[in-house]
C-alpha atoms as a PDB file:
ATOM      1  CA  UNK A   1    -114.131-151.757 213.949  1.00  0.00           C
ATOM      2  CA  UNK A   2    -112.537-149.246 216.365  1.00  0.00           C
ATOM      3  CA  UNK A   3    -112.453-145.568 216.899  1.00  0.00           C
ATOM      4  CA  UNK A   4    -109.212-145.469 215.838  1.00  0.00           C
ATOM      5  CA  UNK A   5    -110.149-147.561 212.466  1.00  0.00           C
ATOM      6  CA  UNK A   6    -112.860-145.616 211.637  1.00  0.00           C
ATOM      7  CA  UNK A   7    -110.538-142.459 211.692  1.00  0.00           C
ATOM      8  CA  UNK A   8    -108.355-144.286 209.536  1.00  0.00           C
ATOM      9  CA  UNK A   9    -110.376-144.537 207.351  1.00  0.00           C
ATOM     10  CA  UNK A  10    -112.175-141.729 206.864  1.00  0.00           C
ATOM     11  CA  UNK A  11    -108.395-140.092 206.214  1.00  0.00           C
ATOM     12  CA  UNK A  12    -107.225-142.266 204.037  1.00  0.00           C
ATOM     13  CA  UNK A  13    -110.139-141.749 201.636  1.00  0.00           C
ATOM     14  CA  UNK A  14    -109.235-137.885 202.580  1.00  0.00           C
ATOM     15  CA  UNK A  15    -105.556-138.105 201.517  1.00  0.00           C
ATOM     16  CA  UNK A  16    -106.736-140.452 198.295  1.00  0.00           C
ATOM     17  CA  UNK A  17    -108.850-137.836 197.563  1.00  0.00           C
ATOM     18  CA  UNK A  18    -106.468-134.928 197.876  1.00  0.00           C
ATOM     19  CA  UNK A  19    -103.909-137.472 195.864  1.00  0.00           C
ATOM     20  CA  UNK A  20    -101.690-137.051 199.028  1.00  0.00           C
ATOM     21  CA  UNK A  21     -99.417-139.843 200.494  1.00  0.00           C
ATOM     22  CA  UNK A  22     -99.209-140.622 204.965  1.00  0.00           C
ATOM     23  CA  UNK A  23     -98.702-137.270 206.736  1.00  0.00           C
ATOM     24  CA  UNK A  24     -97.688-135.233 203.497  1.00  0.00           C
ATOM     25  CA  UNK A  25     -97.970-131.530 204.829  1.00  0.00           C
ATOM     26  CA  UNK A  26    -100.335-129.279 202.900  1.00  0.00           C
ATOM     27  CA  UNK A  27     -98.569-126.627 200.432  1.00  0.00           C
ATOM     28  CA  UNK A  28     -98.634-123.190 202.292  1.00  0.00           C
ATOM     29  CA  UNK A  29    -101.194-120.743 200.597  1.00  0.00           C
ATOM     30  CA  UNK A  30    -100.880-118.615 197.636  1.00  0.00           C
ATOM     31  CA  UNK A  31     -99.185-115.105 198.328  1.00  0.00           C
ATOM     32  CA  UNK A  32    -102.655-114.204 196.798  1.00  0.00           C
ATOM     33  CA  UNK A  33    -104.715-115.452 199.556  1.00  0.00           C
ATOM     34  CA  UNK A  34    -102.697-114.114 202.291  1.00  0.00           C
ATOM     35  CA  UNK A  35    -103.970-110.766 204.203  1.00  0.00           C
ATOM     36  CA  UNK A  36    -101.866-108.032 205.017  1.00  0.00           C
ATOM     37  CA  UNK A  37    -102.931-106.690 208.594  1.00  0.00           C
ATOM     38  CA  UNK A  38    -104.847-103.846 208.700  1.00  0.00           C
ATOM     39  CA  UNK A  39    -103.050-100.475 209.665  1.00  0.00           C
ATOM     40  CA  UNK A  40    -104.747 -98.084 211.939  1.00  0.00           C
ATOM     41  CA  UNK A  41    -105.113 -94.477 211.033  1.00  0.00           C
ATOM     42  CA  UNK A  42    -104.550 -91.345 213.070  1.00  0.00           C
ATOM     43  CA  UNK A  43    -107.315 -91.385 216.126  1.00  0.00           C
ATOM     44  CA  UNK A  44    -109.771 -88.824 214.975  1.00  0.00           C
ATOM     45  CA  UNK A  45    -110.109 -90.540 211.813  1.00  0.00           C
ATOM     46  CA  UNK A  46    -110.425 -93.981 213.362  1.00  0.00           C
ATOM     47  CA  UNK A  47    -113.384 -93.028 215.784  1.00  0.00           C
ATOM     48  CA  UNK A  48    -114.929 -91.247 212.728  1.00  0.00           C
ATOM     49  CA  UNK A  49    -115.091 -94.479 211.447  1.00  0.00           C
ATOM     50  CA  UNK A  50    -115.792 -96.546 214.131  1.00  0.00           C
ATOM     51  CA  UNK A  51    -118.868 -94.820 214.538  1.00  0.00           C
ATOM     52  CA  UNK A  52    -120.196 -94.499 210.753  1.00  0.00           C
ATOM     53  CA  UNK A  53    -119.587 -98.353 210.437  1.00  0.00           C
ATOM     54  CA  UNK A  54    -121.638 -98.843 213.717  1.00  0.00           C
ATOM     55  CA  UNK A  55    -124.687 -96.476 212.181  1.00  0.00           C
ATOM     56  CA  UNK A  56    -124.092 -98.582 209.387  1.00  0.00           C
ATOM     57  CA  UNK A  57    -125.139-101.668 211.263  1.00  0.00           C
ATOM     58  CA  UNK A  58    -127.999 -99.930 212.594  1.00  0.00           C
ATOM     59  CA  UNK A  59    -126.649 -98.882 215.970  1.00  0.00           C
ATOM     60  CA  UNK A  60    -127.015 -95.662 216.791  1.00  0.00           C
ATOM     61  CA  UNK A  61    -124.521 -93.425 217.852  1.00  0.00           C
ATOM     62  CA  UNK A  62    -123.696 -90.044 220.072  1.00  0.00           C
ATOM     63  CA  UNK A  63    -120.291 -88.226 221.646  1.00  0.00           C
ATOM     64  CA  UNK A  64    -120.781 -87.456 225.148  1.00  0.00           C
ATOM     65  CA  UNK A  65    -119.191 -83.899 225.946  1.00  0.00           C
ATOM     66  CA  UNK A  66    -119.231 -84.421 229.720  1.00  0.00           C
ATOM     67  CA  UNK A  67    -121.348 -84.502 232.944  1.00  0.00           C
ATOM     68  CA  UNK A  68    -124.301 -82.801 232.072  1.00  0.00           C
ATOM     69  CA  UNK A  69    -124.439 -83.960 228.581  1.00  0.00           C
ATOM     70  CA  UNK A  70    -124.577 -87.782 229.449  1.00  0.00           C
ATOM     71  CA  UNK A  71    -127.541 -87.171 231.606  1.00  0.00           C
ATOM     72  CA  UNK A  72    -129.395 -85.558 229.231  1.00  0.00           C
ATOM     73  CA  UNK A  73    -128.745 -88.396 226.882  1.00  0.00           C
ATOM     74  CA  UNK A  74    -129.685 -90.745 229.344  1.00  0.00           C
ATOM     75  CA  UNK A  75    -133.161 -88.896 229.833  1.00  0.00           C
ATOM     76  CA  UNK A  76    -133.700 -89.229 225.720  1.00  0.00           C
ATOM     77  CA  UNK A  77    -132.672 -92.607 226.214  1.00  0.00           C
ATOM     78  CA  UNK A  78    -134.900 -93.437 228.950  1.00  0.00           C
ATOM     79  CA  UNK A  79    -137.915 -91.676 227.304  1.00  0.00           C
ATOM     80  CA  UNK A  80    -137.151 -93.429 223.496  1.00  0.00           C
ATOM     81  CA  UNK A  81    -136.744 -96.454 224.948  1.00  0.00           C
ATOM     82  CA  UNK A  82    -139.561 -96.628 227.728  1.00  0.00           C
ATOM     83  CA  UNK A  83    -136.741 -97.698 229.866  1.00  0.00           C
ATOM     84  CA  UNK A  84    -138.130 -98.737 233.240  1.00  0.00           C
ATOM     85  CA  UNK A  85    -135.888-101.698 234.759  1.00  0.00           C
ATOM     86  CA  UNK A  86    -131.920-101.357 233.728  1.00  0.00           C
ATOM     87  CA  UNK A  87    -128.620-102.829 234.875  1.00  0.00           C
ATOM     88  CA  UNK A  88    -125.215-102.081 234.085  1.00  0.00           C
ATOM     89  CA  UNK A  89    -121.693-103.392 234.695  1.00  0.00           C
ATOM     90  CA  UNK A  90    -120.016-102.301 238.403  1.00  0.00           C
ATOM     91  CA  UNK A  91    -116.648-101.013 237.168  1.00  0.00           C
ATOM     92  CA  UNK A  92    -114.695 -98.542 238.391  1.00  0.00           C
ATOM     93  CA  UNK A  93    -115.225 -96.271 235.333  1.00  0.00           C
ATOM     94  CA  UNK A  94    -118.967 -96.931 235.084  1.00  0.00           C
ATOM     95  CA  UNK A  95    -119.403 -96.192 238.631  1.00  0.00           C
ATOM     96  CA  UNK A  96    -116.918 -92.697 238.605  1.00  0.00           C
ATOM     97  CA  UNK A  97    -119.670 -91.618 235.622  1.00  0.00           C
ATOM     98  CA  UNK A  98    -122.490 -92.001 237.816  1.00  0.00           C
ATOM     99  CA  UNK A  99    -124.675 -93.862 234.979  1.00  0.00           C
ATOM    100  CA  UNK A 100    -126.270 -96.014 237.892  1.00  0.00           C
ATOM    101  CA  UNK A 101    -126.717 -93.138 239.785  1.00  0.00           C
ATOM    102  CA  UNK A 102    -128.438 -91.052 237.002  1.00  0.00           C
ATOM    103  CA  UNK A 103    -130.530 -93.608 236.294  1.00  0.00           C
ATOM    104  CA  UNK A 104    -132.101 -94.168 239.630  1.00  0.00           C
ATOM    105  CA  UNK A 105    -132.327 -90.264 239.827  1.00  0.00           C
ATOM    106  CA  UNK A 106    -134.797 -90.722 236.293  1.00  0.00           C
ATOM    107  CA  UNK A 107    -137.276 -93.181 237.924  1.00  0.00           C
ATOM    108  CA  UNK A 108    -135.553 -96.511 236.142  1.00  0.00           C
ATOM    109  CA  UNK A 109    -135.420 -99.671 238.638  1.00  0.00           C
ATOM    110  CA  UNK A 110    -131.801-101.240 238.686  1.00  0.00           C
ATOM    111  CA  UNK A 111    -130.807-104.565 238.616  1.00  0.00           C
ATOM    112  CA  UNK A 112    -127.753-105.971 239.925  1.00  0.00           C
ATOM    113  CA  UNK A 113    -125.451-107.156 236.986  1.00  0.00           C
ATOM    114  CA  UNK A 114    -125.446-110.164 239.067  1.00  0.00           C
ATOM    115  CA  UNK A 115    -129.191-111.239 239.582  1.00  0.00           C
ATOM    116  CA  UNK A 116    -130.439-114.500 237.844  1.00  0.00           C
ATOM    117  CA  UNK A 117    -130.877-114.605 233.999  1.00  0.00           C
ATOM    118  CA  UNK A 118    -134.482-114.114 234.404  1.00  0.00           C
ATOM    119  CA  UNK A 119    -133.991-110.969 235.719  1.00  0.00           C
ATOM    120  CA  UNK A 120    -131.717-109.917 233.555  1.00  0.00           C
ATOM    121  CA  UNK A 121    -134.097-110.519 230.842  1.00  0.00           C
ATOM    122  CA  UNK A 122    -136.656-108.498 231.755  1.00  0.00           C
ATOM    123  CA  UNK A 123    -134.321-105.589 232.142  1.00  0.00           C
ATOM    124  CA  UNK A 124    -135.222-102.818 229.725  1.00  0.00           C
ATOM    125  CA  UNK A 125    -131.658-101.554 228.919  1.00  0.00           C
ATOM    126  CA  UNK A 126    -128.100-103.063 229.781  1.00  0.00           C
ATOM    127  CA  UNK A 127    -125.040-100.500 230.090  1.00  0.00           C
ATOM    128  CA  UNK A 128    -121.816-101.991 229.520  1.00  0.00           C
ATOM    129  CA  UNK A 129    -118.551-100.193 228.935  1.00  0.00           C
ATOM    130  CA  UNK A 130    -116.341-101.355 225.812  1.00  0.00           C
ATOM    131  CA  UNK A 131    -112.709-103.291 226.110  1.00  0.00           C
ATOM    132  CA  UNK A 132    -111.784-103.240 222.338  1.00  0.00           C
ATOM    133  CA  UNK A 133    -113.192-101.897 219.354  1.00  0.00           C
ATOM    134  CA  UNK A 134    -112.794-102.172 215.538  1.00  0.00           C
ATOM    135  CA  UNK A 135    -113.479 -99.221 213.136  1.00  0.00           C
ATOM    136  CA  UNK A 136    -113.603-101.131 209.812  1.00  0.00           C
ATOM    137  CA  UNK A 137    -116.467-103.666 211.177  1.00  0.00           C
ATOM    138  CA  UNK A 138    -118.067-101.341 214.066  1.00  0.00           C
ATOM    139  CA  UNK A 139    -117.381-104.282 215.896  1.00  0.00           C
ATOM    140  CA  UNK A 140    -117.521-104.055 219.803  1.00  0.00           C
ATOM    141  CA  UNK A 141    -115.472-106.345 221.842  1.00  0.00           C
ATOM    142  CA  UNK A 142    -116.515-106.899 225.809  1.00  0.00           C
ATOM    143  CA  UNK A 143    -114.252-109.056 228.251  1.00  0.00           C
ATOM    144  CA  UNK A 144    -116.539-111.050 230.717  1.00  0.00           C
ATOM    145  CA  UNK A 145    -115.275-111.316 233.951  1.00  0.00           C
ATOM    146  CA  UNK A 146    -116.552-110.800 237.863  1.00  0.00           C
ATOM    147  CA  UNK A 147    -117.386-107.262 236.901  1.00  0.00           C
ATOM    148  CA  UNK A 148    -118.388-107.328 233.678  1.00  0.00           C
ATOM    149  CA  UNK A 149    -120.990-110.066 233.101  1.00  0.00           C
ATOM    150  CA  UNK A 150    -121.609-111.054 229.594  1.00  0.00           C
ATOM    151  CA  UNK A 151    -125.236-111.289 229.918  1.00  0.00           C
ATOM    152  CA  UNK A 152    -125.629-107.406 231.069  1.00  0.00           C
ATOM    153  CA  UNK A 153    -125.011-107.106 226.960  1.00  0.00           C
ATOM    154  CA  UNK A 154    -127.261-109.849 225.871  1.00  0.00           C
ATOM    155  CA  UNK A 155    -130.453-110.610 228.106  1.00  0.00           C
ATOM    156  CA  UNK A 156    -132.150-106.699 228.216  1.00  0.00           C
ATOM    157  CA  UNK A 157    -133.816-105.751 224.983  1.00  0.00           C
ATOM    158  CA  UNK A 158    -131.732-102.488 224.345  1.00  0.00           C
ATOM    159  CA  UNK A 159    -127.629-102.223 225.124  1.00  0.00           C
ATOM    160  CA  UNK A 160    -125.837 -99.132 225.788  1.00  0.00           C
ATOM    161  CA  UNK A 161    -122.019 -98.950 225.313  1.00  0.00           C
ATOM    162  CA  UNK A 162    -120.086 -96.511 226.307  1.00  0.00           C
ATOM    163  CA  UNK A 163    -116.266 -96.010 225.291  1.00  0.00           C
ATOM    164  CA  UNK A 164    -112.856 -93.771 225.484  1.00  0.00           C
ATOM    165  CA  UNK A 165    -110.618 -93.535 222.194  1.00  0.00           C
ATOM    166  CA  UNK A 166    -108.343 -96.101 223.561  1.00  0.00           C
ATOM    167  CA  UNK A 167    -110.203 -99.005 223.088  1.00  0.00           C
ATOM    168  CA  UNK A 168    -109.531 -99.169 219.312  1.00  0.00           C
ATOM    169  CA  UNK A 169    -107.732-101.754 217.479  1.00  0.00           C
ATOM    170  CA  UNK A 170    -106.719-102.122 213.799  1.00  0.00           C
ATOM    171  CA  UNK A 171    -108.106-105.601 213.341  1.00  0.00           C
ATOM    172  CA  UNK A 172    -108.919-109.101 214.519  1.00  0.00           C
ATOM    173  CA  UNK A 173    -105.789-110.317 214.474  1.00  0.00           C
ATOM    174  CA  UNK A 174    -104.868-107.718 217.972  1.00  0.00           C
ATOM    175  CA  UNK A 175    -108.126-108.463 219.349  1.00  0.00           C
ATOM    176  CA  UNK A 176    -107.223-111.905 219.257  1.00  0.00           C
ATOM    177  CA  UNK A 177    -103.590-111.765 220.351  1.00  0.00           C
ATOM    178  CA  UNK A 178    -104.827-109.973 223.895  1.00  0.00           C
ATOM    179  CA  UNK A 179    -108.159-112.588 224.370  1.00  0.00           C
ATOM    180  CA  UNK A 180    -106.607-116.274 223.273  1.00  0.00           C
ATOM    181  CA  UNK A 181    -106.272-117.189 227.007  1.00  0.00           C
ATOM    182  CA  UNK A 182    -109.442-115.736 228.502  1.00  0.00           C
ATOM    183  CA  UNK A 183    -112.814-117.969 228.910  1.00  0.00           C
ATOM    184  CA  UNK A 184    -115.371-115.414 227.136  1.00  0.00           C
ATOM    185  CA  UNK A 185    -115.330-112.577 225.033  1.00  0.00           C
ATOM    186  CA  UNK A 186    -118.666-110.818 223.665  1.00  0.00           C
ATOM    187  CA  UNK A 187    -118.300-109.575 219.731  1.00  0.00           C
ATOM    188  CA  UNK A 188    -121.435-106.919 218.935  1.00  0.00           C
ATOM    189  CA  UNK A 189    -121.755-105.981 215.602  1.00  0.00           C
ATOM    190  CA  UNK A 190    -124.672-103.738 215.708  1.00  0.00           C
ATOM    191  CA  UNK A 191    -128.179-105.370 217.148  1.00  0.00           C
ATOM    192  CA  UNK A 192    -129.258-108.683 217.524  1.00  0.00           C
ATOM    193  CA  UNK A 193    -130.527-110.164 213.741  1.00  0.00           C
ATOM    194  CA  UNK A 194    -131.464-113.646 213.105  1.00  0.00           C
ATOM    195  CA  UNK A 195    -133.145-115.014 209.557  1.00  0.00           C
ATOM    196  CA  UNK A 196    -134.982-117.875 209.305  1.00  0.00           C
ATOM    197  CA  UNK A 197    -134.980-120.627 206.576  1.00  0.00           C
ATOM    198  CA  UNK A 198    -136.826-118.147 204.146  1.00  0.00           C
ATOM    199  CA  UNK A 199    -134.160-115.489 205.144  1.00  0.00           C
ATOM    200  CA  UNK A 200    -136.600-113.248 206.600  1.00  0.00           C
ATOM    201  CA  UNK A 201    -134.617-110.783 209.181  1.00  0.00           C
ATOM    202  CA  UNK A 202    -135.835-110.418 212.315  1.00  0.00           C
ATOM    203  CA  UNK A 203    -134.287-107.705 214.532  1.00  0.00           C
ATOM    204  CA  UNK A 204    -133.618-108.567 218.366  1.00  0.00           C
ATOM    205  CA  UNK A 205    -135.484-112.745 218.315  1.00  0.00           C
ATOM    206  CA  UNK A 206    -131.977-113.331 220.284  1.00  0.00           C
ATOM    207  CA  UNK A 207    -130.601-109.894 222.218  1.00  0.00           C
ATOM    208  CA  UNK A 208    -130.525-106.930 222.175  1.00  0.00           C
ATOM    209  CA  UNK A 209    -133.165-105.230 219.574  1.00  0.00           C
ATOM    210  CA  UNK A 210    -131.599-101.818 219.775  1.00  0.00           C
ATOM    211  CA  UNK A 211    -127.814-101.064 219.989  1.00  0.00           C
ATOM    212  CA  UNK A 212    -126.519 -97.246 221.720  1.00  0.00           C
ATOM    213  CA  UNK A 213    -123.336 -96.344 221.372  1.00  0.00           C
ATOM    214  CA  UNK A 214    -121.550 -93.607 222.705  1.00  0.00           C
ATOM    215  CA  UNK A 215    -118.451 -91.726 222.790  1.00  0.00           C
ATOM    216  CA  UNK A 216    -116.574 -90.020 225.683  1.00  0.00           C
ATOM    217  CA  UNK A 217    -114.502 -87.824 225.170  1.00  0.00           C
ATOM    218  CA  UNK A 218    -111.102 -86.909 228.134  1.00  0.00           C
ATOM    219  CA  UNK A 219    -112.852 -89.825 230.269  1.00  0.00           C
ATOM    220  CA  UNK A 220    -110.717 -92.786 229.344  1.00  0.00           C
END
């Protein structure tokens, strides 16, 4: 029997099943089971939530008030973390913050965002900026591209993220609209969390164990 037989097949018993006829076309859905986009709020009120929803995932979250303030965050983060080896994305907005630079001035070893995977995984911390985010999930969208390698989010065991006010989105369905023609996109929903068979939760078995995210404010 061919290929094309076995499909046959396996449809008709489908449509027999479904008590449909040849290439009937499904009944639209139920005005019940249809979502109404979600509408965004004023700004304030959407990065107050976009940051409760990420503490709700257990990320943990800060707003940056300029210079000096981001490099004394980095120095808790450094010492919280036992940060030794980090890498972070080469964009233009990463590099006009100085977070490399800050870094290197705390005693931390950088990587380049290109190395191999290997040493990307033993990188303590990864420092990405954000592209989109969503205030109802806490859900963190990063573009991959030459600059912004995906696995500078997923390889070292603790990710930083930091983000302006215009990165947020009112749902999935404009995150979607602006990514359906690019290759990758990285979703982060708080840390890494994977449960076996016996549902036990283990945090970070496949990235990132610890998720930072932080606020800039008159950056972006």
């Amino acid at each position: 029997m061919s290929e094309n037989s076995d499909r046959e097949s396996v449809l008709g018993k489908v449509r027999a099943a479904l008590r449909r006829e040849g290439e009937a076309v499904a009944p639209p859905p139920p005005a019940s089971a249809r979502v109404t986009p979600r509408v965004a709020g004023d700004v304030p009120a959407e990065l107050q939530l976009l940051l409760a929803e990420i503490e709700r995932v257990g990320g943990k979250t800060r707003r940056i008030a300029g210079e000096g303030d981001l490099r004394a965050a980095l120095a808790e983060l450094v010492a919280a973390e036992g940060v030794r080896k980090a890498t972070a994305w080469e964009t233009p907005v990463l590099q006009e913050l100085g977070v490399s630079a800050m870094l290197g001035d705390l005693g931390v070893e950088m990587v380049s965002p290109d190395a191999e995977k290997e040493l990307l995984a033993g990188c303590d911390l990864g420092v990405t900026g954000v592209d989109m985010a969503l205030p109802e999930t806490g859900t963190l969208v990063l573009r991959s591209s030459e600059l912004q390698p995906r696995l500078v989010s997923l390889l070292p065991r603790v990710h930083l993220a930091i983000l302006g006010a215009g990165v947020l989105h009112a749902g999935l369905h404009e995150v979607f609209g602006e990514v359906k023609n690019e290759g990758y996109c990285v979703f982060v929903t708080g840390p890494s969390r994977t449960a076996d068979i016996e549902l036990t939760l283990t945090i970070g078995m496949h990235g990132p164990g610890a998720l930072y995210v932080w606020l800039l404010g008159g950056v972006f």
